[in-house]
N, C-alpha and C. Protein backbone atom coordinates (compact mmCIF):
# COMPACT_ATOMS: atom_id res chain seq x y z
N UNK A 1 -5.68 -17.69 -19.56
CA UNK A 1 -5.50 -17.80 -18.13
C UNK A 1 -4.02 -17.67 -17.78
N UNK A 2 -3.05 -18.08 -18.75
CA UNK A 2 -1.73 -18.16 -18.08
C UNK A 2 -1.33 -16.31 -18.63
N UNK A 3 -2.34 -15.63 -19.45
CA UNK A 3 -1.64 -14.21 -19.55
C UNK A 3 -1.92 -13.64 -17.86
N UNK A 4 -3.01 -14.16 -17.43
CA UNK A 4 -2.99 -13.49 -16.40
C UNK A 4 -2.10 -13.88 -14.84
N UNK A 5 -1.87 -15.07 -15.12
CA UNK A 5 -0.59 -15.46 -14.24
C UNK A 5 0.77 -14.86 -14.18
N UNK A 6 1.18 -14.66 -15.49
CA UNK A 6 2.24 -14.77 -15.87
C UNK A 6 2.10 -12.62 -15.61
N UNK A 7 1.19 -12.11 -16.02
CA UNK A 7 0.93 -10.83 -15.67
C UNK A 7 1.03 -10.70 -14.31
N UNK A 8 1.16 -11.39 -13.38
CA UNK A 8 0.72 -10.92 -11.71
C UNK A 8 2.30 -11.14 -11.14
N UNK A 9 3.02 -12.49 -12.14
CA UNK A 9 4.76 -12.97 -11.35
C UNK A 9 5.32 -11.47 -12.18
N UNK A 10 5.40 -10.78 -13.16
CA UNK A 10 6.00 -9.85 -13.37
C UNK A 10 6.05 -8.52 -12.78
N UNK A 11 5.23 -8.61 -11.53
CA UNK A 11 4.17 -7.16 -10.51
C UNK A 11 6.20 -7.50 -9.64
N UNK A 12 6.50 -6.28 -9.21
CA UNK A 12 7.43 -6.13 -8.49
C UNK A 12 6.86 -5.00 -7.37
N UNK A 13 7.35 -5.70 -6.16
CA UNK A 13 6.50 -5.10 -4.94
C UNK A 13 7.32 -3.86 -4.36
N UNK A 14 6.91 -3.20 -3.57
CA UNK A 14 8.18 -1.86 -3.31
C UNK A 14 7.60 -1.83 -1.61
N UNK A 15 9.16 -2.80 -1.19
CA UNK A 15 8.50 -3.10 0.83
C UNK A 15 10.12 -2.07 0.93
N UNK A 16 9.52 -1.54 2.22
CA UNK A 16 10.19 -0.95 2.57
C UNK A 16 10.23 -1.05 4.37
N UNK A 17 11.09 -1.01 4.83
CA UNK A 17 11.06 -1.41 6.43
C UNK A 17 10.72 -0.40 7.06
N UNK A 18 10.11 -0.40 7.98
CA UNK A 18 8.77 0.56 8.81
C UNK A 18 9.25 0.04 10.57
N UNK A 19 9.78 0.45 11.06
CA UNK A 19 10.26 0.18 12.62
C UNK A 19 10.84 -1.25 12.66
N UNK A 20 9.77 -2.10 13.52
CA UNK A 20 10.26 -3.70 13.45
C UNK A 20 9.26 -4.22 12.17
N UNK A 21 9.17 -3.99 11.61
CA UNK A 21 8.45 -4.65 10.35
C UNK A 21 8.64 -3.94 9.09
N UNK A 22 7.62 -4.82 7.98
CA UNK A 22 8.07 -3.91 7.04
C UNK A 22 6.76 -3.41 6.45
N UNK A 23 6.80 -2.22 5.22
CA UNK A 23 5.11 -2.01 4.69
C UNK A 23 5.42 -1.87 3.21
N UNK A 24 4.30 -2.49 2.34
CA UNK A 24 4.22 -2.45 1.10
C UNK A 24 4.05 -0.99 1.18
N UNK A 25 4.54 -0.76 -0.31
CA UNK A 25 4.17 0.87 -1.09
C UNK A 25 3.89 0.37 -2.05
N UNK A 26 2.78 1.41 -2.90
CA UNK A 26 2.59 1.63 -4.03
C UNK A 26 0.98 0.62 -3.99
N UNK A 27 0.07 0.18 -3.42
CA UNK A 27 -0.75 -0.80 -3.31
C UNK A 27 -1.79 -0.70 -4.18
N UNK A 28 -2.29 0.71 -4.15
CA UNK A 28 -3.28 1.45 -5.26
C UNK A 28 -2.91 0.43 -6.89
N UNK A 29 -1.66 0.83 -7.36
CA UNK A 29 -1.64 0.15 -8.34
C UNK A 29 -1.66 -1.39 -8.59
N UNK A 30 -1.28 -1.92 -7.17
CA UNK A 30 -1.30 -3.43 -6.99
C UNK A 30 -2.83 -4.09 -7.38
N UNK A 31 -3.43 -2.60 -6.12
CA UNK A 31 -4.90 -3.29 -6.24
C UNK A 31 -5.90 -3.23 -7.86
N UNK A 32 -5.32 -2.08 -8.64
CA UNK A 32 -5.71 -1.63 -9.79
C UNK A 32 -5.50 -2.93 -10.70
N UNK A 33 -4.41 -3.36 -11.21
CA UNK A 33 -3.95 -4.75 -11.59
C UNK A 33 -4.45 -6.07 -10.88
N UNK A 34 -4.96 -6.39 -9.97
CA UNK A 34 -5.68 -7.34 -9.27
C UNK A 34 -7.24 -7.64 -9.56
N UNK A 35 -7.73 -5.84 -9.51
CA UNK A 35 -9.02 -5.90 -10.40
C UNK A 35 -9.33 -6.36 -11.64
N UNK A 36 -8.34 -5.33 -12.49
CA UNK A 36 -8.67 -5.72 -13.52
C UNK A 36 -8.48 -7.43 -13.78
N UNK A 37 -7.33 -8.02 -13.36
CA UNK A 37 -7.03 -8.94 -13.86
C UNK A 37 -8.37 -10.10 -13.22
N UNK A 38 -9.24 -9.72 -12.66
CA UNK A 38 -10.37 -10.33 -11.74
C UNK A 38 -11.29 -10.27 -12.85
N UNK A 39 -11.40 -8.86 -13.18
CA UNK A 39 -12.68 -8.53 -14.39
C UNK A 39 -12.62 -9.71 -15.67
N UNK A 40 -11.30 -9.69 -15.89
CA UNK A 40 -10.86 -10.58 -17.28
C UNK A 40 -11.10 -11.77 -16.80
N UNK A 41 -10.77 -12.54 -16.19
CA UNK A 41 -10.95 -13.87 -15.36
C UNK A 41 -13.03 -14.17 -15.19
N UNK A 42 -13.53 -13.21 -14.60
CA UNK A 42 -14.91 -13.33 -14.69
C UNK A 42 -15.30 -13.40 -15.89
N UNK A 43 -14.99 -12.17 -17.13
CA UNK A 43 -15.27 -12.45 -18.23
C UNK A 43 -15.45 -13.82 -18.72
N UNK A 44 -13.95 -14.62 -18.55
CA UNK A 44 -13.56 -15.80 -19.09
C UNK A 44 -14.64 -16.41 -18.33
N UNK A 45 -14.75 -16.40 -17.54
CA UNK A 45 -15.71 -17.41 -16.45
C UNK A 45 -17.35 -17.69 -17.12
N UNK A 46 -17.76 -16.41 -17.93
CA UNK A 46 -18.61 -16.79 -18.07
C UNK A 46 -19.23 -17.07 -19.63
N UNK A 47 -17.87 -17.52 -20.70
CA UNK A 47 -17.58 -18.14 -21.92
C UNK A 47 -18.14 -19.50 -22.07
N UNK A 48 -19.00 -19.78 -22.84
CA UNK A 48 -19.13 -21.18 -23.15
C UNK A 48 -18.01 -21.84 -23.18
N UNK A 49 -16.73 -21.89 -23.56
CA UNK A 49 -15.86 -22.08 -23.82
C UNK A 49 -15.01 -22.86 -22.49
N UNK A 50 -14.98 -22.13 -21.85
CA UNK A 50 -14.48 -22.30 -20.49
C UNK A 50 -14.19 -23.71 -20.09
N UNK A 51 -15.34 -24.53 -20.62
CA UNK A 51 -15.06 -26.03 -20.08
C UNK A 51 -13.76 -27.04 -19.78
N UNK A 52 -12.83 -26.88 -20.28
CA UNK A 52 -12.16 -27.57 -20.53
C UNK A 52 -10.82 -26.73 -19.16
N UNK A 53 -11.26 -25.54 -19.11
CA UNK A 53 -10.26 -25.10 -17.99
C UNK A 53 -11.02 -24.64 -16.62
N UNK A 54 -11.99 -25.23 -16.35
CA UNK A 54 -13.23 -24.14 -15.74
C UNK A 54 -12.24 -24.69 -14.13
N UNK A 55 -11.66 -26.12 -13.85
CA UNK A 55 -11.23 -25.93 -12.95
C UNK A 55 -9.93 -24.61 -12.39
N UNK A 56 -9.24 -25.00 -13.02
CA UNK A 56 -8.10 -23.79 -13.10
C UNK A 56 -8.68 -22.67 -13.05
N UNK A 57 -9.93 -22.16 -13.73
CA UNK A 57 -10.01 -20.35 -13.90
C UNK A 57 -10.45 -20.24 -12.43
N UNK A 58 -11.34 -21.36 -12.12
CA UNK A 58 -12.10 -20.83 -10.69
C UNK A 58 -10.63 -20.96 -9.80
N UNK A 59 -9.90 -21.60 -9.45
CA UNK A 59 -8.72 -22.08 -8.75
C UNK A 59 -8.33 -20.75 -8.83
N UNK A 60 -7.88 -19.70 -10.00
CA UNK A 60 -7.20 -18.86 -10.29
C UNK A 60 -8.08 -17.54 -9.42
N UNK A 61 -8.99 -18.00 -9.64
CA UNK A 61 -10.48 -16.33 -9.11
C UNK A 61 -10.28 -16.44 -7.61
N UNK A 62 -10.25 -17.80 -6.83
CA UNK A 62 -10.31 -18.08 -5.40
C UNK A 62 -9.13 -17.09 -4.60
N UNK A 63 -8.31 -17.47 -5.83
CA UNK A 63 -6.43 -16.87 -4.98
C UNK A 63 -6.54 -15.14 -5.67
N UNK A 64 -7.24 -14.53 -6.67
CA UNK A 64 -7.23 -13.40 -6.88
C UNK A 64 -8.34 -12.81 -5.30
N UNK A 65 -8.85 -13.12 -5.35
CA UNK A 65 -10.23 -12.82 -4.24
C UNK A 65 -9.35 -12.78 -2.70
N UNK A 66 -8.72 -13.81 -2.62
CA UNK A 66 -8.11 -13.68 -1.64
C UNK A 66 -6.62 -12.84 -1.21
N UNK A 67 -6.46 -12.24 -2.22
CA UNK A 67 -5.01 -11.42 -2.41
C UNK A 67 -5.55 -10.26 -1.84
């Protein structure tokens, strides 16, 4: 769980200012890395194993879902 944390703080965003605001670039790959890192997280989710972190993974799936 923390590869995939620690995988998402190393994502560097590319904003660029757009009139009075500003707009992400590059999002395709944002969203590409968001998936996958969703797929791996479900995987984990559905490990016997899981118990002992099952709060955290779901905590972790809520804030991927919502990105």
């Amino acid at each position: 769980m923390n590869d995939i944390i620690d995988k998402l703080k190393e994502v560097q965003l590319d904003i660029n200012g757009y009139k009075d605001t500003f707009a992400l670039r590059g999002v395709d790959d944002l969203q590409q890395l968001l998936d996958d890192q969703l797929n791996i997280l479900v995987m984990m989710k559905a490990s016997p194993y899981i118990k002992p972190v099952q709060k955290k993974a779901h905590d972790c799936e809520n804030r991927l879902v919502m990105m």
